[in-house]
Each structure stands twice: as structure tokens, then as C-alpha cells.
C-alpha atoms as a PDB file:
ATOM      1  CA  UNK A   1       0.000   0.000   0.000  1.00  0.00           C
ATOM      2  CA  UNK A   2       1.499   3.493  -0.947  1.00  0.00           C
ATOM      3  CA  UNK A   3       1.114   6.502   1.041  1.00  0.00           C
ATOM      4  CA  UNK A   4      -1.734   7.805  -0.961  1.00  0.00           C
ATOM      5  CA  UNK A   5      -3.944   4.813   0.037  1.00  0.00           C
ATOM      6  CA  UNK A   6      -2.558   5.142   3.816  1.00  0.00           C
ATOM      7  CA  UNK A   7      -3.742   8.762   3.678  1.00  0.00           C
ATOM      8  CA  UNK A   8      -7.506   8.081   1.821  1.00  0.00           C
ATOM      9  CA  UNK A   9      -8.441   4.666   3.716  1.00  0.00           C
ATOM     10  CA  UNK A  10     -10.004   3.909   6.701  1.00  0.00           C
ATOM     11  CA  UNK A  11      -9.984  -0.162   6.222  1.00  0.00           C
ATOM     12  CA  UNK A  12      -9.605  -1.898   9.671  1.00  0.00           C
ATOM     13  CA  UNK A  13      -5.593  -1.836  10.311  1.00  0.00           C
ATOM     14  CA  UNK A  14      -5.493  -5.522  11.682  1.00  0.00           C
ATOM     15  CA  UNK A  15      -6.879  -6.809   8.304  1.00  0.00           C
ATOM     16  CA  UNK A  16      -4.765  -9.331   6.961  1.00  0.00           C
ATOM     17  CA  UNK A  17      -2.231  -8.408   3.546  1.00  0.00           C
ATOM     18  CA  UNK A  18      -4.086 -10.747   1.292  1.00  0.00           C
ATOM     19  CA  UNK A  19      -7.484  -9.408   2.568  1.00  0.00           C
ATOM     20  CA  UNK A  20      -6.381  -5.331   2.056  1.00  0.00           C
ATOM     21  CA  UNK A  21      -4.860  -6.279  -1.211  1.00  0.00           C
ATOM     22  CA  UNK A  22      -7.991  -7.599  -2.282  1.00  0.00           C
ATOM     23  CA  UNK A  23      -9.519  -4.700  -0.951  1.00  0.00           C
ATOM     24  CA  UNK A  24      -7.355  -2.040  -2.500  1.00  0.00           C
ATOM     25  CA  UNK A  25      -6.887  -3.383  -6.139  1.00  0.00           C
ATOM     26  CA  UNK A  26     -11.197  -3.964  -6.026  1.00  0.00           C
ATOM     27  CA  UNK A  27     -11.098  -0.065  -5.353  1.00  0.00           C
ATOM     28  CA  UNK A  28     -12.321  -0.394  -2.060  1.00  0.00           C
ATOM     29  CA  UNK A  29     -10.682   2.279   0.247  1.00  0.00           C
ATOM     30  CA  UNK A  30     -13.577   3.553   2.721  1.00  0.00           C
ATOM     31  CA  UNK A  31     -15.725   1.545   4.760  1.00  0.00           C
ATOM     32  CA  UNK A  32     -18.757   3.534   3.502  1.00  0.00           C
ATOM     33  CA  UNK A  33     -18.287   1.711   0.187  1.00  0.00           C
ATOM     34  CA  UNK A  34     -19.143  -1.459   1.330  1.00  0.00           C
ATOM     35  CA  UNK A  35     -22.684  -0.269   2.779  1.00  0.00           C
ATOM     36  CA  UNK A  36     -22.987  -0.743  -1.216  1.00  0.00           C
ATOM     37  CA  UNK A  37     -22.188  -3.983  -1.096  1.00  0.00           C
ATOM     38  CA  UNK A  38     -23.310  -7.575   0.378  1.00  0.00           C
ATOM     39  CA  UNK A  39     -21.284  -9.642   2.377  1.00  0.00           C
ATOM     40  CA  UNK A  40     -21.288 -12.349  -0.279  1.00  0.00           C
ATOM     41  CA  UNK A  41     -20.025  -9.128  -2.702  1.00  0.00           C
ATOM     42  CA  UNK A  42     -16.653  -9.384  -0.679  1.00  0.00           C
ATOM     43  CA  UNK A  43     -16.311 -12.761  -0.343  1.00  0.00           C
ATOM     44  CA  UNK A  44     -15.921 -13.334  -3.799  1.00  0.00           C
ATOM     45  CA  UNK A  45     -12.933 -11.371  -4.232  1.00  0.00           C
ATOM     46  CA  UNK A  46      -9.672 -13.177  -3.875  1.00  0.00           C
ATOM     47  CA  UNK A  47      -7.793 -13.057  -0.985  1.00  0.00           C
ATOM     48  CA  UNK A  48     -11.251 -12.424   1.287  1.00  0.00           C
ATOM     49  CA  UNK A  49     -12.499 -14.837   3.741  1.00  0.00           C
ATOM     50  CA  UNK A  50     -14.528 -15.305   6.780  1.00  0.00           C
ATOM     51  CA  UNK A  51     -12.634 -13.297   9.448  1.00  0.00           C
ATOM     52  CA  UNK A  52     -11.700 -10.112   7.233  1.00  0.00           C
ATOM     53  CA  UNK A  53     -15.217  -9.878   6.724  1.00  0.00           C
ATOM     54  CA  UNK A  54     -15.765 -10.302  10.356  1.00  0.00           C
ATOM     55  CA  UNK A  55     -13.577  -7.530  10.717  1.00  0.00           C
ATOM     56  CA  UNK A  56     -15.191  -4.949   7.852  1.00  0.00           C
ATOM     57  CA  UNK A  57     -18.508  -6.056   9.651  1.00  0.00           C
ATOM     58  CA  UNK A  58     -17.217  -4.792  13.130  1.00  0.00           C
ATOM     59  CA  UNK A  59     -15.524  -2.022  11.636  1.00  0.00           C
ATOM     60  CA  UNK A  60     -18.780  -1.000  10.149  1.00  0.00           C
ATOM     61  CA  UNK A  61     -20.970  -1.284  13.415  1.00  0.00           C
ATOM     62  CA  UNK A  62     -18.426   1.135  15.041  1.00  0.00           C
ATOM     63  CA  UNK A  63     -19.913   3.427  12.750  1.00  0.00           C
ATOM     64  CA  UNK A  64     -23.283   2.673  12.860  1.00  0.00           C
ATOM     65  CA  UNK A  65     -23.455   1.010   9.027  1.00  0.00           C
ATOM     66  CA  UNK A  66     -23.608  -2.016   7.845  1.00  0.00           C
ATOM     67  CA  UNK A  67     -23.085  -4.271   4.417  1.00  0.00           C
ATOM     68  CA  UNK A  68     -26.028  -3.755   2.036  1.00  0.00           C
ATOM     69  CA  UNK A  69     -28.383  -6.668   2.125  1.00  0.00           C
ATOM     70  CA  UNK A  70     -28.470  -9.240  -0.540  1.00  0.00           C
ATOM     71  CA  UNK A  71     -30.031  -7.733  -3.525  1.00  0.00           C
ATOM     72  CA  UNK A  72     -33.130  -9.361  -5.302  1.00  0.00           C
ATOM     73  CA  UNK A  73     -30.561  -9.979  -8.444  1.00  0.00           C
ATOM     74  CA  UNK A  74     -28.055 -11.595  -6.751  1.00  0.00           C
ATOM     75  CA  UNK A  75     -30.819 -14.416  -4.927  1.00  0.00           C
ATOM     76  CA  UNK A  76     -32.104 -15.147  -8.614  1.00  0.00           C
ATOM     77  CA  UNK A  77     -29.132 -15.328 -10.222  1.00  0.00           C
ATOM     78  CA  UNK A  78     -27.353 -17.975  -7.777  1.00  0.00           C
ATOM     79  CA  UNK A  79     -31.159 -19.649  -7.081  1.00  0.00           C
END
């Protein structure tokens, strides 16, 4: 991560490299971006799994947001 990204992102600190990577080259940099998007959203990117979402999840309840819920689209698509 350059300095640029330090400066502009407000991702959890204790998220794992593989997990902030994903994060950062999905151009995800703010935790308000993911109120956007469903937990399954995240999970699909490479490098994501269980406990960094567990930590985006807490991050976001310290801020009184949340992950989007799963859209109508999504639940036909994979039903």
C-alpha cells in the first residue's frame, strides 16, 4: 500500500495483507463503500475470507453502518 492509500483509507488496520490487497486493487478504500455492497459481494474477491469480513462487519458497526443486504438480483441469479 502506498502513502496515498494510507492517507484516503479507513480499512480496519489488523486486516490481513491478502485481505487489504484484495480490498485495494477492487477499489475499495472507505468503509462507507461497502454499505454498497453484500457480504457475499466481498467474499468473492480473492484473498477475502470469513474473518476479514468479520472484521469490515465490526468495523462498520463502530460506525453505525452495515453491508447492504443481498439484492433481489443476486438471490435469482445464484437460485
Amino acid at each position: 500500500m502506498n502513502q496515498h492509500d494510507q492517507q484516503e483509507s479507513d480499512l480496519p488496520t489488523r486486516l490481513a495483507s491478502p485481505a487489504r490487497r484484495a480490498l485495494l486493487e477492487a477499489g475499495y478504500l472507505r468503509l462507507e463503500q461497502f454499505t454498497q455492497l453484500s457480504e457475499a459481494d466481498i467474499l468473492r474477491l480473492h484473498g477475502m475470507g470469513p474473518k476479514a469480513v468479520d472484521q469490515l462487519r465490526r468495523a462498520l458497526a463502530d460506525r453505525g453502518l452495515s453491508f447492504a443486504e443481498r439484492k433481489k438480483s443476486q438471490a435469482k441469479d445464484e437460485g
